[in-house]
N, C-alpha and C. Protein backbone atom coordinates (compact mmCIF):
# COMPACT_ATOMS: atom_id res chain seq x y z
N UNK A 1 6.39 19.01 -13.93
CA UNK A 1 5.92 18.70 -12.59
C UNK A 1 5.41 17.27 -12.57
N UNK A 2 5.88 16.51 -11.23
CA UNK A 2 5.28 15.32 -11.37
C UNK A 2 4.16 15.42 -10.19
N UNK A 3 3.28 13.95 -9.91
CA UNK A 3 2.75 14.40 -8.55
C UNK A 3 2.26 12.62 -8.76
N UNK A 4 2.01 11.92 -7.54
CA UNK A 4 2.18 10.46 -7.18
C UNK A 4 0.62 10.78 -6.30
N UNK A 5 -0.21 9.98 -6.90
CA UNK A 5 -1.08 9.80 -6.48
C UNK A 5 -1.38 8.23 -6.00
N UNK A 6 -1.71 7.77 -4.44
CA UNK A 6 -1.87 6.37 -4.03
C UNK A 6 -3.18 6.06 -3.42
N UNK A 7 -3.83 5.61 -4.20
CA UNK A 7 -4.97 4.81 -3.25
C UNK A 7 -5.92 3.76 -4.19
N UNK A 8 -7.02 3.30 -3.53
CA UNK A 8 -7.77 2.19 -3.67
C UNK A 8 -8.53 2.56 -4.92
N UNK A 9 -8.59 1.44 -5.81
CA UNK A 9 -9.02 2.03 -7.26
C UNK A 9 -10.45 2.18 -6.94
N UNK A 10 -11.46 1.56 -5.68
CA UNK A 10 -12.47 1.78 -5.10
C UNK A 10 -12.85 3.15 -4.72
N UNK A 11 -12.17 4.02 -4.65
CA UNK A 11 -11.72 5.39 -4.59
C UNK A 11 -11.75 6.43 -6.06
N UNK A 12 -11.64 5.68 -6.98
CA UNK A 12 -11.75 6.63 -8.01
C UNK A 12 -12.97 6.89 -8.15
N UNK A 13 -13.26 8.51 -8.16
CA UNK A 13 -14.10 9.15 -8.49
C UNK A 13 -14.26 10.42 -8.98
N UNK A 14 -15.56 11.03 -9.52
CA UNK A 14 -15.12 12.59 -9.50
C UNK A 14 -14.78 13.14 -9.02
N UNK A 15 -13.94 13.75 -7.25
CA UNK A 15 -13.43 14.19 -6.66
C UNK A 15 -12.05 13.59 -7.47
N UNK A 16 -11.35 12.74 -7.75
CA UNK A 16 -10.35 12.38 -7.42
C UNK A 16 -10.00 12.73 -9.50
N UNK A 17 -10.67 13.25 -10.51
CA UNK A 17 -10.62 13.60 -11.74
C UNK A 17 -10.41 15.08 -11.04
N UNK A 18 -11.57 15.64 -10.31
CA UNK A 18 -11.39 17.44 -10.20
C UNK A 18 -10.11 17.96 -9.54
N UNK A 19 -9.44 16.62 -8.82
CA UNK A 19 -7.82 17.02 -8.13
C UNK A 19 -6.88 17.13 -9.34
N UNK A 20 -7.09 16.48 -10.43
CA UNK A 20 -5.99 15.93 -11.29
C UNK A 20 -6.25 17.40 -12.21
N UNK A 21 -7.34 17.55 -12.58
CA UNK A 21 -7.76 18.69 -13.11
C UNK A 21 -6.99 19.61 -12.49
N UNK A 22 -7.26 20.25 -11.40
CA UNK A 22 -7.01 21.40 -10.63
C UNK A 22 -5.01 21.18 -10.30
N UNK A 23 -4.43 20.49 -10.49
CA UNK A 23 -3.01 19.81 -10.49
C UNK A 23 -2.46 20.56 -11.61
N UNK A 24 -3.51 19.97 -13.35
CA UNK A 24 -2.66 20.39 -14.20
C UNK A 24 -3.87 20.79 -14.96
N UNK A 25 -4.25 22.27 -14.80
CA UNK A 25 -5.04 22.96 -15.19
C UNK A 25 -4.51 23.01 -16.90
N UNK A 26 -4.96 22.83 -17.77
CA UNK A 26 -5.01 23.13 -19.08
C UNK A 26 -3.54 22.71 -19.95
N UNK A 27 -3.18 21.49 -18.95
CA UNK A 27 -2.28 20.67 -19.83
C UNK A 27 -2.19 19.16 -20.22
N UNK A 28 -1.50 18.78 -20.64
CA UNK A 28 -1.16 17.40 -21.70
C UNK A 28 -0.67 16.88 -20.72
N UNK A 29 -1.50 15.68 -19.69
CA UNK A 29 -0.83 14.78 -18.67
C UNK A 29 -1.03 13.32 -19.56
N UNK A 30 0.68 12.83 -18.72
CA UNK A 30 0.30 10.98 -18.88
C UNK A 30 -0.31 10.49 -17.30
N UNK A 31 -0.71 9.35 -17.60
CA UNK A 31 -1.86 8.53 -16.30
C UNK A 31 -0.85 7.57 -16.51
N UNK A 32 -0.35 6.64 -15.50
CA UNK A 32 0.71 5.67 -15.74
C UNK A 32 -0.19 4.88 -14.26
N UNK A 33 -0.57 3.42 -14.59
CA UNK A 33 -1.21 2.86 -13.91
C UNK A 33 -0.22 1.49 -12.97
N UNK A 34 -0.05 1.47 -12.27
CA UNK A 34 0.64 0.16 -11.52
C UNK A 34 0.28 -0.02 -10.13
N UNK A 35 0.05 -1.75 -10.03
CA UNK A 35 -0.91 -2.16 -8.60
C UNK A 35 0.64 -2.00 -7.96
N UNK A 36 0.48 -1.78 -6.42
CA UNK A 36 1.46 -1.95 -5.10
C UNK A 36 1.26 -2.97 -5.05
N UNK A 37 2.66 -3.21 -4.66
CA UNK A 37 2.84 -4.68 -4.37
C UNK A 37 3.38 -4.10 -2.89
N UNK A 38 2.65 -4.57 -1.64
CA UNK A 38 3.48 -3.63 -0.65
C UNK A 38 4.68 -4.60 -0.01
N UNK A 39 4.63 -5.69 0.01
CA UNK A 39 5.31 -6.55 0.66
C UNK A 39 7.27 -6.16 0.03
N UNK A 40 7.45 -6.03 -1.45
CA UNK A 40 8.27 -5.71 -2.26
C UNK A 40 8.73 -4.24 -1.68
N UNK A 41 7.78 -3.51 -1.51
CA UNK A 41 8.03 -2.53 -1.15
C UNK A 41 9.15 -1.95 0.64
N UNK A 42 7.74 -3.14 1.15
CA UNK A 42 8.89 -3.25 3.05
C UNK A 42 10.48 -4.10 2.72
N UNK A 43 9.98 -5.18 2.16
CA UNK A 43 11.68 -5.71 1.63
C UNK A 43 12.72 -4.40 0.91
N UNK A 44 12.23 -3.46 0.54
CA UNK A 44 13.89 -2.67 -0.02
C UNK A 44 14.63 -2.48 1.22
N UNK A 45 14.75 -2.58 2.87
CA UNK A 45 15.08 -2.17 3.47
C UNK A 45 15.54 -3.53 3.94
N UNK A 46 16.77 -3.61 4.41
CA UNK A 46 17.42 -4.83 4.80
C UNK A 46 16.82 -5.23 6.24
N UNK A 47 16.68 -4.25 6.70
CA UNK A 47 16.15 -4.19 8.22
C UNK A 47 14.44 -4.81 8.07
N UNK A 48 13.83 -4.27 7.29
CA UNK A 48 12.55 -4.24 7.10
C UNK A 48 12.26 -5.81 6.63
N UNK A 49 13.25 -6.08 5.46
CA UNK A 49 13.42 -7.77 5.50
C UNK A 49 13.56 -8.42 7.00
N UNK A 50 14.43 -8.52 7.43
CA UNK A 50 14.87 -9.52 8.39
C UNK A 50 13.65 -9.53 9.49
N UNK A 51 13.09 -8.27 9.48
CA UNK A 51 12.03 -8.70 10.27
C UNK A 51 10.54 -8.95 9.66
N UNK A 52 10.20 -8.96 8.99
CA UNK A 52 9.47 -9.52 7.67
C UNK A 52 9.91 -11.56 8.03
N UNK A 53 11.01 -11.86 7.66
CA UNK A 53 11.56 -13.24 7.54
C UNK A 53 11.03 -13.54 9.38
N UNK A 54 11.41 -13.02 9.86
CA UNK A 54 11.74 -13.65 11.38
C UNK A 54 10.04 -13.78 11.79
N UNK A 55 9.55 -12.66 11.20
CA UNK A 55 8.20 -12.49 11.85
C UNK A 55 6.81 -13.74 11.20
N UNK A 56 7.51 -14.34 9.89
CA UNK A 56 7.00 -15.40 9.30
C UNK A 56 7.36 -16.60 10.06
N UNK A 57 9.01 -17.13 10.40
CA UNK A 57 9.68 -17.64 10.88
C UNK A 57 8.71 -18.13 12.57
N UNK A 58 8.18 -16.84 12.94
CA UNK A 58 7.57 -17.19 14.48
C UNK A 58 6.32 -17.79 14.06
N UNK A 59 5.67 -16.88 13.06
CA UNK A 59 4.08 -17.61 12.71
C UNK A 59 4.13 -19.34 11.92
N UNK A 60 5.08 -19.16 11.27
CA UNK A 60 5.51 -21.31 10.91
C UNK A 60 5.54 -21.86 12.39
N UNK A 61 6.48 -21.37 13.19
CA UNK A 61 6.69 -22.07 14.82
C UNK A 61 5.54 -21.92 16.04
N UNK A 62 5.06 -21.03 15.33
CA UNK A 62 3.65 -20.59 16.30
C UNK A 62 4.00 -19.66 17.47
N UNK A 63 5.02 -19.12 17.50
CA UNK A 63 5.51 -17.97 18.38
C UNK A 63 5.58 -16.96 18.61
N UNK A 64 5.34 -16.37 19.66
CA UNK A 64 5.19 -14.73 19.71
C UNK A 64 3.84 -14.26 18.72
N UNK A 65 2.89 -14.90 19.03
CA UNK A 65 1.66 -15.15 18.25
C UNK A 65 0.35 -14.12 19.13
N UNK A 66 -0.32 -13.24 18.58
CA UNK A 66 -0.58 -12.46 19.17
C UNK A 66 -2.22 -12.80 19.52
N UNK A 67 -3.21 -13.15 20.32
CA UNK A 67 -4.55 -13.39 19.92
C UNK A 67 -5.61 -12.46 19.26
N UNK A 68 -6.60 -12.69 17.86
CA UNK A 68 -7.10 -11.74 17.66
C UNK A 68 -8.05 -10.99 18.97
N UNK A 69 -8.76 -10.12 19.15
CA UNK A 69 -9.52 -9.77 20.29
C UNK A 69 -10.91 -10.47 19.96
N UNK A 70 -11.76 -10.72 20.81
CA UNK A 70 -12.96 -11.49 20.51
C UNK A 70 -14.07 -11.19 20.04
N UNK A 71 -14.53 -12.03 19.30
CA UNK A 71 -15.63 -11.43 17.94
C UNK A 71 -15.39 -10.56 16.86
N UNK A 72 -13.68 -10.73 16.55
CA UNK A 72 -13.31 -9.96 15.36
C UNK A 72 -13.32 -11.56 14.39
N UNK A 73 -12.84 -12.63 14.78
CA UNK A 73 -12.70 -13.41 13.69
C UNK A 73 -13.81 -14.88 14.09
N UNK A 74 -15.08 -14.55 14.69
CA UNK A 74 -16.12 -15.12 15.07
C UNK A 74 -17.12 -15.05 14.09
């Protein structure tokens, strides 16, 4: 059995040992550790690229630029 666990290493805690526990009650697990890279991740999709590229493409040109709302970046 496998099982994919994702979140913020800010997040590890004893809740998150008593899941792994309760997963594989009284067996021999490996822990296999690797950061997301999420950006790598939206690029596997050709679609997900091109708008990734285009959506950089507007922020270099300053276009289609959205304003933050006020007193978020004040």
């Amino acid at each position: 059995m496998q099982t994919v666990f994702r979140l913020n290493a800010d997040e590890l805690d004893e809740s998150f040992l008593a899941s792994v526990r309760a997963a594989f009650p009284h067996r021999e697990i490996e822990i296999a550790i690797a950061e997301v890279d999420e950006t790598a991740h939206l690029q596997r999709s050709e679609a997900n690229r091109q708008h990734l590229l285009r959506a950089l493409a507007d922020i270099e040109a300053g276009r289609n630029l959205v304003p933050a709302p006020a007193g978020v970046l004040e």
